[in-house]
Protein backbone atom coordinates (compact mmCIF):
# COMPACT_ATOMS: atom_id res chain seq x y z
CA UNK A 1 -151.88 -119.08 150.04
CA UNK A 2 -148.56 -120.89 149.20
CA UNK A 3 -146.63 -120.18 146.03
CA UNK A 4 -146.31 -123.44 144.30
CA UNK A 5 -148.72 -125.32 141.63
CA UNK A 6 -150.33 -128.43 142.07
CA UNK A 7 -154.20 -129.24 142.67
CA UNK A 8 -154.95 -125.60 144.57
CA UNK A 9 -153.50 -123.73 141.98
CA UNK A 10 -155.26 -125.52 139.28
CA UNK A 11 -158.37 -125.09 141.03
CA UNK A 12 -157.76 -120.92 141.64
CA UNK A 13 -156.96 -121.06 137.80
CA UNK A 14 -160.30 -122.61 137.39
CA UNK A 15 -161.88 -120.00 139.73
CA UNK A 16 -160.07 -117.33 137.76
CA UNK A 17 -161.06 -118.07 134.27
CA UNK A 18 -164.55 -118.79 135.95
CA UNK A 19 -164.37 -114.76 136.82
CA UNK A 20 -162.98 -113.26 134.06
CA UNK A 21 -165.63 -114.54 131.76
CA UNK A 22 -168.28 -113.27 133.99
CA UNK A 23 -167.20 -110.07 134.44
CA UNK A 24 -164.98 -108.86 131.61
CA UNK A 25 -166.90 -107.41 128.97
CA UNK A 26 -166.31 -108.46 125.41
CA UNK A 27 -166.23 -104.74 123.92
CA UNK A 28 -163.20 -104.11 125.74
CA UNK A 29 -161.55 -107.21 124.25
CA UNK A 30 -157.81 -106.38 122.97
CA UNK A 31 -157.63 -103.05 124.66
CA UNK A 32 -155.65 -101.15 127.07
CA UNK A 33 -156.66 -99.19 130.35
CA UNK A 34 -157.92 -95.48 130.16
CA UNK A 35 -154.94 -93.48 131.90
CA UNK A 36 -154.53 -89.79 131.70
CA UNK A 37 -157.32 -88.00 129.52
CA UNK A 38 -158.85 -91.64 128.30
CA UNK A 39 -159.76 -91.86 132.77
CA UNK A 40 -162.03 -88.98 131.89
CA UNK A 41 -164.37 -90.08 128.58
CA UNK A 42 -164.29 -93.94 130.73
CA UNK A 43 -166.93 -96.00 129.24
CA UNK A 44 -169.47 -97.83 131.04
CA UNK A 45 -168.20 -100.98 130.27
CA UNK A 46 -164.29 -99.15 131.22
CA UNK A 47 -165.50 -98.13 134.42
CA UNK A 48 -167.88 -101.42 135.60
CA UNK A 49 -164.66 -103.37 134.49
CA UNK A 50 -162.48 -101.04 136.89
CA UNK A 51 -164.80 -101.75 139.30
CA UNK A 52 -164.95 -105.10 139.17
CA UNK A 53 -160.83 -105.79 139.55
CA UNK A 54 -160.79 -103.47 142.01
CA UNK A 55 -163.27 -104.72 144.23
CA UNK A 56 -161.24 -108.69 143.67
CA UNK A 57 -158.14 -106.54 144.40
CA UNK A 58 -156.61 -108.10 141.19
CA UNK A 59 -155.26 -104.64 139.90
CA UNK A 60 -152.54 -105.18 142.76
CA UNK A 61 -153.18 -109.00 143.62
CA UNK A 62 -149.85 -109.23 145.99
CA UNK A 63 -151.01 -105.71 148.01
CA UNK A 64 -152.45 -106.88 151.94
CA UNK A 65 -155.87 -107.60 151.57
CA UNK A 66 -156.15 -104.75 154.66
CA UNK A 67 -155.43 -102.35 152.41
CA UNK A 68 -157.31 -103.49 149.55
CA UNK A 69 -155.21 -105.84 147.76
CA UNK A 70 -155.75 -109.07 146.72
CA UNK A 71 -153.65 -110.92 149.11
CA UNK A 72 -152.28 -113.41 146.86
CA UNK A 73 -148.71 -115.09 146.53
CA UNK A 74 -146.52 -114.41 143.50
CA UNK A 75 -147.70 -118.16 141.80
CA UNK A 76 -151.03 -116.81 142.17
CA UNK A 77 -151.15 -113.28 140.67
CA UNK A 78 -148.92 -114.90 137.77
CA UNK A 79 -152.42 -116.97 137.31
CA UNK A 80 -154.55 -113.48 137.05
CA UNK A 81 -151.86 -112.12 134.92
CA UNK A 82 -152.47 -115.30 132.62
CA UNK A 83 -156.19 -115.67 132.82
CA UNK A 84 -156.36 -112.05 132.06
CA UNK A 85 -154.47 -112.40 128.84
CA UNK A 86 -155.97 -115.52 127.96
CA UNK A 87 -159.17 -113.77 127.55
CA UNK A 88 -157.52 -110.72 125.74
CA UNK A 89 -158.40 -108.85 128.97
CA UNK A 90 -155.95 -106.22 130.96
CA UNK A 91 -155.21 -104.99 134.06
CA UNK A 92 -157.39 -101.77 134.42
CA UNK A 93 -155.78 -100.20 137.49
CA UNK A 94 -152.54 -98.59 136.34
CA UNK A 95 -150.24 -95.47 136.85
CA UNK A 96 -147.87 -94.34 139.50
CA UNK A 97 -149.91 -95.20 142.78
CA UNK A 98 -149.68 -98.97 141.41
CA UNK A 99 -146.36 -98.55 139.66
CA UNK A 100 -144.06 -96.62 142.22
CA UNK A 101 -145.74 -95.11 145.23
CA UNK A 102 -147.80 -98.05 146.59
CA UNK A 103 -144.57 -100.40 146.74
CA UNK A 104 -143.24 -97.58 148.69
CA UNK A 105 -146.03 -96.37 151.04
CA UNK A 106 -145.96 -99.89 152.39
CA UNK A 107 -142.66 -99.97 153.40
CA UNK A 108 -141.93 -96.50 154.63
CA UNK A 109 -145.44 -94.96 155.41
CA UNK A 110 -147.41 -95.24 158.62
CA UNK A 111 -150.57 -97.00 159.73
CA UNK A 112 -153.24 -93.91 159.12
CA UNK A 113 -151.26 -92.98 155.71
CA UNK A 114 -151.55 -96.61 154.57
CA UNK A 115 -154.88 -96.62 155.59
CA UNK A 116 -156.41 -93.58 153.72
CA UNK A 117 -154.11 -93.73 150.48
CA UNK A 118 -153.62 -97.45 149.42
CA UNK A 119 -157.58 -98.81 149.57
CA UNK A 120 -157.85 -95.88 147.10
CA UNK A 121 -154.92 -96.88 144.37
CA UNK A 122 -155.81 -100.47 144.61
CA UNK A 123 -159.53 -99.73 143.52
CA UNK A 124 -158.58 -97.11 140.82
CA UNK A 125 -159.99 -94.11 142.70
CA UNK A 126 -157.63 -91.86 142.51
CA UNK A 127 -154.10 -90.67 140.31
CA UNK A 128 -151.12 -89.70 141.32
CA UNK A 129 -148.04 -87.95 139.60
CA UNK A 130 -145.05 -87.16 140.74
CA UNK A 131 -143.36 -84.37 142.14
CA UNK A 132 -139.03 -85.20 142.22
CA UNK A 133 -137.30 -83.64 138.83
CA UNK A 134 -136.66 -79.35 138.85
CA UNK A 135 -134.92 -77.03 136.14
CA UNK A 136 -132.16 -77.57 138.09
CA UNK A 137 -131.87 -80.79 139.33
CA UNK A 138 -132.67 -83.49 136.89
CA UNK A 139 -129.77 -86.12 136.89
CA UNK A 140 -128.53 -84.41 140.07
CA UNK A 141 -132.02 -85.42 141.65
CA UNK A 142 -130.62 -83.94 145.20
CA UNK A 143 -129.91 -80.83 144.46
CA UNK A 144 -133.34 -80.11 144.80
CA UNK A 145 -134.50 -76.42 145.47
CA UNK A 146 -138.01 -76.73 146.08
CA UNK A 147 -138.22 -75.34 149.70
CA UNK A 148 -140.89 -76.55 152.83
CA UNK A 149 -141.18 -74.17 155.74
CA UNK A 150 -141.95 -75.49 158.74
CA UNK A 151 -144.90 -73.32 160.19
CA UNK A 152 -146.06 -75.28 163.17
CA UNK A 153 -149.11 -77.73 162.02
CA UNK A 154 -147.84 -77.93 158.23
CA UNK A 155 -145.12 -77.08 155.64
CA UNK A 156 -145.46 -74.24 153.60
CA UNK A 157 -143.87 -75.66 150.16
CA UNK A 158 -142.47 -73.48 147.33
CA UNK A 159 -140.82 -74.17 144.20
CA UNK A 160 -141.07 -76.00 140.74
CA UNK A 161 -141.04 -78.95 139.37
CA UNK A 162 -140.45 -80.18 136.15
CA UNK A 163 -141.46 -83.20 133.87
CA UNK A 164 -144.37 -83.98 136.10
CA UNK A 165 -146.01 -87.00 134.34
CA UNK A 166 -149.84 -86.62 134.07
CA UNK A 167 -150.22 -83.96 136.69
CA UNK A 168 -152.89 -82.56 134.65
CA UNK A 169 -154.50 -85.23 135.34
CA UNK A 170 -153.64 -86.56 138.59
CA UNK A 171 -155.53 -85.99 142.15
CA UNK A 172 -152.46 -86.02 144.48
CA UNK A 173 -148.32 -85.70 144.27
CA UNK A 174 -145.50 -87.48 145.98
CA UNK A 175 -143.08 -85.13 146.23
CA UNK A 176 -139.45 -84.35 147.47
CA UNK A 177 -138.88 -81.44 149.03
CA UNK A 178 -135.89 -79.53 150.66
CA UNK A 179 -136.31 -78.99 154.67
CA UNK A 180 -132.61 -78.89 155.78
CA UNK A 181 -130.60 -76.41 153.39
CA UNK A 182 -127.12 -77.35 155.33
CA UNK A 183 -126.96 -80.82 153.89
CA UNK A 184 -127.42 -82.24 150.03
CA UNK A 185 -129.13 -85.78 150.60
CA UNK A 186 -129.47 -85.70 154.17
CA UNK A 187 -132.20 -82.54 154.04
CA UNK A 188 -134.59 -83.72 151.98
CA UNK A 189 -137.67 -84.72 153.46
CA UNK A 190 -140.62 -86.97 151.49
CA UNK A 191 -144.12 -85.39 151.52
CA UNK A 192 -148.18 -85.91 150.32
CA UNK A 193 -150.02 -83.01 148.79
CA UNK A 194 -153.47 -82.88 147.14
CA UNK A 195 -153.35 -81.47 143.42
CA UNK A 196 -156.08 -79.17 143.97
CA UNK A 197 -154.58 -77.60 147.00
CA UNK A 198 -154.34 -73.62 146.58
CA UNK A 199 -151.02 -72.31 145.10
CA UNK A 200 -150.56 -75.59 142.99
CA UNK A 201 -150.79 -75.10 139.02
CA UNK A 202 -149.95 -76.65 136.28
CA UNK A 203 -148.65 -76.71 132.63
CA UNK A 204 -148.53 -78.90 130.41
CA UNK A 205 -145.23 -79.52 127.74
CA UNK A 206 -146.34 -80.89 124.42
CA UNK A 207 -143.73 -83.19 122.74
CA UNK A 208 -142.43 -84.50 119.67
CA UNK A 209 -144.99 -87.10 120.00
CA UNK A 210 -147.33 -84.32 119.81
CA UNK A 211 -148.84 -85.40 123.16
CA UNK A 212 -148.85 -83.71 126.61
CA UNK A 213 -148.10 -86.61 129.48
CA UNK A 214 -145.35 -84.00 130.89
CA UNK A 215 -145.70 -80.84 132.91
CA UNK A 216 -144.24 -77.78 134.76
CA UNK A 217 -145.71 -77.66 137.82
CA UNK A 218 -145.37 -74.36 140.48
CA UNK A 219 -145.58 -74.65 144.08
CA UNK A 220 -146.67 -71.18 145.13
CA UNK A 221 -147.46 -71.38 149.61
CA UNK A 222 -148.58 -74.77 148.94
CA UNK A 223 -149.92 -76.19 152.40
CA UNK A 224 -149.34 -79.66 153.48
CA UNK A 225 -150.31 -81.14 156.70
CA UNK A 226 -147.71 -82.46 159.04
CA UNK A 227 -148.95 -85.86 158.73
CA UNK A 228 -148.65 -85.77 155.03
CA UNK A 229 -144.49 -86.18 155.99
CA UNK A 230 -143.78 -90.01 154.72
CA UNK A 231 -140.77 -91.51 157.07
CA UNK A 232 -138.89 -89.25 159.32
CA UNK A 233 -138.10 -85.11 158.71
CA UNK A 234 -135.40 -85.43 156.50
CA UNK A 235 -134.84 -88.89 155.41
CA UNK A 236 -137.07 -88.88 152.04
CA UNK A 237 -133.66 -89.30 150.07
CA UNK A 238 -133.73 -92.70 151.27
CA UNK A 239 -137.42 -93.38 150.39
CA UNK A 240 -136.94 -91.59 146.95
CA UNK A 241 -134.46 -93.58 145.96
CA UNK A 242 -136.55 -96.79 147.04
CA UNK A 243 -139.35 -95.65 144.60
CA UNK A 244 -137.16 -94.87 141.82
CA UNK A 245 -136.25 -98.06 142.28
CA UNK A 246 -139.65 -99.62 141.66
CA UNK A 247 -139.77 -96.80 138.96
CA UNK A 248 -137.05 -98.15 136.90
CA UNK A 249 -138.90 -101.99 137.57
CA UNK A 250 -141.98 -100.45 135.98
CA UNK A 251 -140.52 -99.31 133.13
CA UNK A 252 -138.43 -102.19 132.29
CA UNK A 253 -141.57 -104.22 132.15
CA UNK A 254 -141.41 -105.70 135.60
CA UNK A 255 -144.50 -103.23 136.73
CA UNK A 256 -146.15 -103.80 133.20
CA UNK A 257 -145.99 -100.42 132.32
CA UNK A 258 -143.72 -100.43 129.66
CA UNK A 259 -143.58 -100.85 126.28
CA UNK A 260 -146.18 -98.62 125.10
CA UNK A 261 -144.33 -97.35 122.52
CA UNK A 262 -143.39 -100.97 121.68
CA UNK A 263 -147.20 -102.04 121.89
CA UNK A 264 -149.49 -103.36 118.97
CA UNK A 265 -148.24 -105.80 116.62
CA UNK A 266 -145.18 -107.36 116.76
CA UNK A 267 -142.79 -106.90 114.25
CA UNK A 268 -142.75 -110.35 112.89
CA UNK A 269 -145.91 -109.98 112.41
CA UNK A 270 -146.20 -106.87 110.61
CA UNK A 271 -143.57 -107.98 108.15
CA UNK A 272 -146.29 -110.62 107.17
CA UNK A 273 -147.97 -108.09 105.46
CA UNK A 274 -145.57 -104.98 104.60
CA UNK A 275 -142.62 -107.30 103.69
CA UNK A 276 -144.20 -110.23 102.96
CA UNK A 277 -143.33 -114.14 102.95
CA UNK A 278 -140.66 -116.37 101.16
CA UNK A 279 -141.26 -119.73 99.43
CA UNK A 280 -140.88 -121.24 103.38
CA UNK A 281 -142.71 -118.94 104.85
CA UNK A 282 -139.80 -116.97 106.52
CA UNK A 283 -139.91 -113.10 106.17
CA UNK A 284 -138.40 -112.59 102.98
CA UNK A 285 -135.75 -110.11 103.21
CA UNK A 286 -133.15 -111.96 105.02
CA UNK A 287 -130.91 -109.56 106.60
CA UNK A 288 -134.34 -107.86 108.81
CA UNK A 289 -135.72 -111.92 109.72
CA UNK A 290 -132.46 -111.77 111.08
CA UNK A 291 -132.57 -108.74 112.99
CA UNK A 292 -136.42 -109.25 114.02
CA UNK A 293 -135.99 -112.57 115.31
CA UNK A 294 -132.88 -111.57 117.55
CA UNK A 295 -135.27 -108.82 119.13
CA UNK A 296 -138.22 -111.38 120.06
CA UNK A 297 -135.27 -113.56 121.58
CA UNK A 298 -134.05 -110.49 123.96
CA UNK A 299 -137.32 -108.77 124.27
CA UNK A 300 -138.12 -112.42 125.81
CA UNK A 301 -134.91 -112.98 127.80
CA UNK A 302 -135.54 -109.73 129.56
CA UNK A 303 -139.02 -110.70 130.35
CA UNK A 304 -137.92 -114.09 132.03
CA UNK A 305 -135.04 -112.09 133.91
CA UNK A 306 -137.93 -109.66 135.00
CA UNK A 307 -140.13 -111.96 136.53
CA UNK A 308 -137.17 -113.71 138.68
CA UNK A 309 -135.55 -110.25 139.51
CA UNK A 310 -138.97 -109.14 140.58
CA UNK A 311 -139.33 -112.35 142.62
CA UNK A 312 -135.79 -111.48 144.37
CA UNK A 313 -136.38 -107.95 145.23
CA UNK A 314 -139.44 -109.40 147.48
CA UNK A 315 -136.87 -110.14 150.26
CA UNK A 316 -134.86 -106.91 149.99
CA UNK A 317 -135.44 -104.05 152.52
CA UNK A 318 -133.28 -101.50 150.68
CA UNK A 319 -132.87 -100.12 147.54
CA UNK A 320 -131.28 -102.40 144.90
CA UNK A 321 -129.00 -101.30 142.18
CA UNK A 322 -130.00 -103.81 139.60
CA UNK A 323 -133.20 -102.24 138.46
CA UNK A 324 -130.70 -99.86 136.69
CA UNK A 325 -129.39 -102.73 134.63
CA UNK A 326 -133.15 -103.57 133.98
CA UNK A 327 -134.16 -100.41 133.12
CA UNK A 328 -131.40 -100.00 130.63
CA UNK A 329 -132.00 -103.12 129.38
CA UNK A 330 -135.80 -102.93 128.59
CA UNK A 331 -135.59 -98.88 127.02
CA UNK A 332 -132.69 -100.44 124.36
CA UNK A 333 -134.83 -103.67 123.41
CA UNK A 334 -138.39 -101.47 122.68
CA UNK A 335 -136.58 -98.38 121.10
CA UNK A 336 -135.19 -101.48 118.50
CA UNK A 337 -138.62 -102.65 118.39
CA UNK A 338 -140.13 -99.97 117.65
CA UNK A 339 -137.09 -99.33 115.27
CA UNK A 340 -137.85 -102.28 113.28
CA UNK A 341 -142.12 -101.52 113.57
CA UNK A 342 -140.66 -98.23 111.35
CA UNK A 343 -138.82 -99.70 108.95
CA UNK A 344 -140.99 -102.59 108.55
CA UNK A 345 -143.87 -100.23 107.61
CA UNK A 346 -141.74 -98.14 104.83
CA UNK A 347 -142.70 -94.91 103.45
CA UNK A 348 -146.39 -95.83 105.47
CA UNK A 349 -144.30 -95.70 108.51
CA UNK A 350 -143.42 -91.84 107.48
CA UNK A 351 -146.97 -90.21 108.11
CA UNK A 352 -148.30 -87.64 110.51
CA UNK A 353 -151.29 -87.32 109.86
CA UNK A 354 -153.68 -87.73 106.49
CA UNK A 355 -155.85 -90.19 104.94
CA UNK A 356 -153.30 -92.04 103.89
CA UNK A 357 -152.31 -93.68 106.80
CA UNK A 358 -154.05 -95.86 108.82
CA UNK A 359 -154.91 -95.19 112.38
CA UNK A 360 -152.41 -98.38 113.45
CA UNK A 361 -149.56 -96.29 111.41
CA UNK A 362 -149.84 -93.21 112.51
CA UNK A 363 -149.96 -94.66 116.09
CA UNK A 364 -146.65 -96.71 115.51
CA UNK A 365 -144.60 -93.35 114.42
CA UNK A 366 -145.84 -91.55 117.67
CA UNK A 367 -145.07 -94.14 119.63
CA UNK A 368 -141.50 -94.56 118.06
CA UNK A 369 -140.99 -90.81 119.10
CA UNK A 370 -141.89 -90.95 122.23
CA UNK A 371 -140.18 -93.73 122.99
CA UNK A 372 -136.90 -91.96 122.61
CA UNK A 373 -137.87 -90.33 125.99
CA UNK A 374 -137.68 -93.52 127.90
CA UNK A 375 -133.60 -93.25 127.94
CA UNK A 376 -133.92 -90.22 129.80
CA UNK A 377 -136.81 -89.98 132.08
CA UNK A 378 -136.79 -92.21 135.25
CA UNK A 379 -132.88 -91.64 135.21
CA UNK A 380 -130.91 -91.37 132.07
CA UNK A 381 -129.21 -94.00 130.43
CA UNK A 382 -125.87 -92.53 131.22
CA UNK A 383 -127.05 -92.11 134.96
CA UNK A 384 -128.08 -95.74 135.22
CA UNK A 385 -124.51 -96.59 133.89
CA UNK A 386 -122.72 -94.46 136.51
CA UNK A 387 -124.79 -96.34 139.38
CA UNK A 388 -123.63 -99.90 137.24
CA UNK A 389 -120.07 -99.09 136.97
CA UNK A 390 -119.90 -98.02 140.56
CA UNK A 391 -122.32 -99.71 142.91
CA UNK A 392 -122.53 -103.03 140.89
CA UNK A 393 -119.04 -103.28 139.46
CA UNK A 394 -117.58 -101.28 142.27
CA UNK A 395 -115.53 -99.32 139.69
CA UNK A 396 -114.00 -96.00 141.40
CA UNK A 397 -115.51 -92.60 140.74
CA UNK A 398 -113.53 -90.90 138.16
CA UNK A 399 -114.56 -87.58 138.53
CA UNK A 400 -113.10 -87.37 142.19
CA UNK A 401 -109.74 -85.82 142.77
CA UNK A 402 -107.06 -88.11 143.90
């Protein structure tokens, strides 16, 4: 279908809303999607809901229909995004197959890996995590040590990795994994493994946030088919850094994955009733209306620049250095919002637990906490800089000799 408005668009709007009201049930009205440990207490009306998208191929409505998608141009899905909201609805199939490795398996993997993995992300089957940061190689990503053998038919994999998002949880890994230990980027080689696979276990990290979403995960004569290799032997740096890329778009918003920690209600409104109004109906301490009303204008900025950087990257072939800026961009504007959430809710924003808090307050300080992680994980704030200065600005690496 073309991407423009007009009469056709109207009338797939129509068809849309049409849908949504049909098959979105009102219980779930205002909520969110059931990721990690919610996937496994899923409600009837969670699951037939599920179902339903998935089926449409609305949870990824620009995916080939081949493969399970919905097969619609950008103007389109922006409709489903719309209709969706309009009806206080949401986009039920979530998480890393959507967010990262997807995107990438389309570009890089072949026909039978395409064919078995994607029909089962766009329908919400299955969950994957992801297997890239170890102890020692974190911000240096390619230092990697984790180790695959080649024994004929498969790789035997060992190592560990670490901050493994919802591996505990998750059915299968992308991973990155060493195969050439006589180069640094040029040895690393981009591989499929199922979580249940003997010699795989894992343990969870409990935060600040007093949650779990992390993990240490060891790789003890893990197996993995040949054709579980994505792209050639040895040229998964290439392919990492392409899903990092749509990584970084996920969590500045352009995947719709971010802003957890920012969700609920906005600060503006929460002053309403924690700060309360002025004679004109303005927030009435000054200085924070201020301050509140300067985060709604950037939190909406970035979300315009999003949607056309999202729209550009259609085009591009090879990984782009701007989701950096993005991704630095969109962790600064929620950590303020969720800043402001804090000190809009005073000493009620202070609880841990207790009946003095409601459940809305308790769930705005651990969201504040854990939001503090989302300058470090997908690439740290001062990582994203680095590629800025130098692949953007073309500034010269410092830390060379002359």
């Amino acid at each position: 279908m073309a991407d423009f408005g007009g009469g056709d668009l109207d009338a797939f709007r129509t068809e849309v809303r049409d849908w949504v009201a049909a098959n979105f049930p009102p219980s779930l009205k205002g909520k969110g999607p059931a990721i990690g440990p919610e996937r496994a207490s899923e409600t009837a009306d969670q699951k037939a809901w599920r179902l339903a998208v998935g089926e449409k191929g609305w949870g990824v409505p620009t995916w080939p229909r081949q493969y399970g998608g919905g097969g619609l141009s950008p103007a389109e899905a922006r409709v489903v995004n719309q209709e969706f909201g309009r009806a206080g609805a949401y986009n039920p199939i979530v998480g890393m197959g959507t967010m990262m490795f997807g995107p990438t398996l389309l570009e890089y993997g072949n026909e039978a890996q395409k064919s078995e993995h994607i029909p089962k992300i766009a329908n919400g089957e299955i969950q994957w995590c992801q297997g890239f940061s170890e102890p020692g190689a974190g911000s240096d990503l390619a230092a990697l040590q984790t180790r695959a053998e080649d024994k004929g038919d498969h790789f035997l994999v060992n190592g560990q990795k670490i901050w493994t998002s919802g591996a505990q949880w998750a059915d299968w890994c992308f991973c990155l994994v060493r195969t050439d230990f006589t180069k640094k980027h040029e040895g690393i080689s981009f591989v499929l493994f199922d979580m249940r696979t003997p010699g795989v276990e894992v343990r969870p990290i409990q935060l600040i946030s007093g949650n779990s979403p992390f993990c240490e995960t060891f790789l003890t004569d893990v197996k993995v088919p040949k054709e579980n290799l994505v792209g050639p032997l040895n040229g998964g740096w290439t392919i990492g850094k392409r899903l990092l890329q749509h990584e970084r778009n996920g969590l500045s918003g352009g995947g719709g994955s971010a802003g957890r920690y920012g969700s609920g209600r906005a600060p503006e409104q929460l002053a309403k009733e924690y700060v309360g109004l002025d004679e004109k109906g303005r927030i009435a301490d000054g200085d924070l209306r201020v301050r509140v009303a300067k985060n709604a204008m950037d939190l909406k900025a970035f979300q315009l620049t999003a949607i056309r950087a999202m729209q550009e990257a259609k085009g591009n072939q090879a990984p782009s250095a701007a989701s950096s800026i993005m991704k630095n961009a969109a962790t600064q504007t929620l950590q303020e919002r969720a800043e402001l959430a804090i000190e809009i809710l005073g000493h009620q924003g202070l609880g841990w637990e207790g009946d003095g808090f409601s459940e809305e307050e308790l769930t705005f300080v651990r969201n504040w906490l854990g939001g503090k992680a989302t300058t470090i994980y997908g690439g740290s704030q001062e990582v994203q800089n680095n590629i800025i200065s130098k692949r953007i600005l073309g500034l010269p690496d410092t830390t060379k000799s002359a």
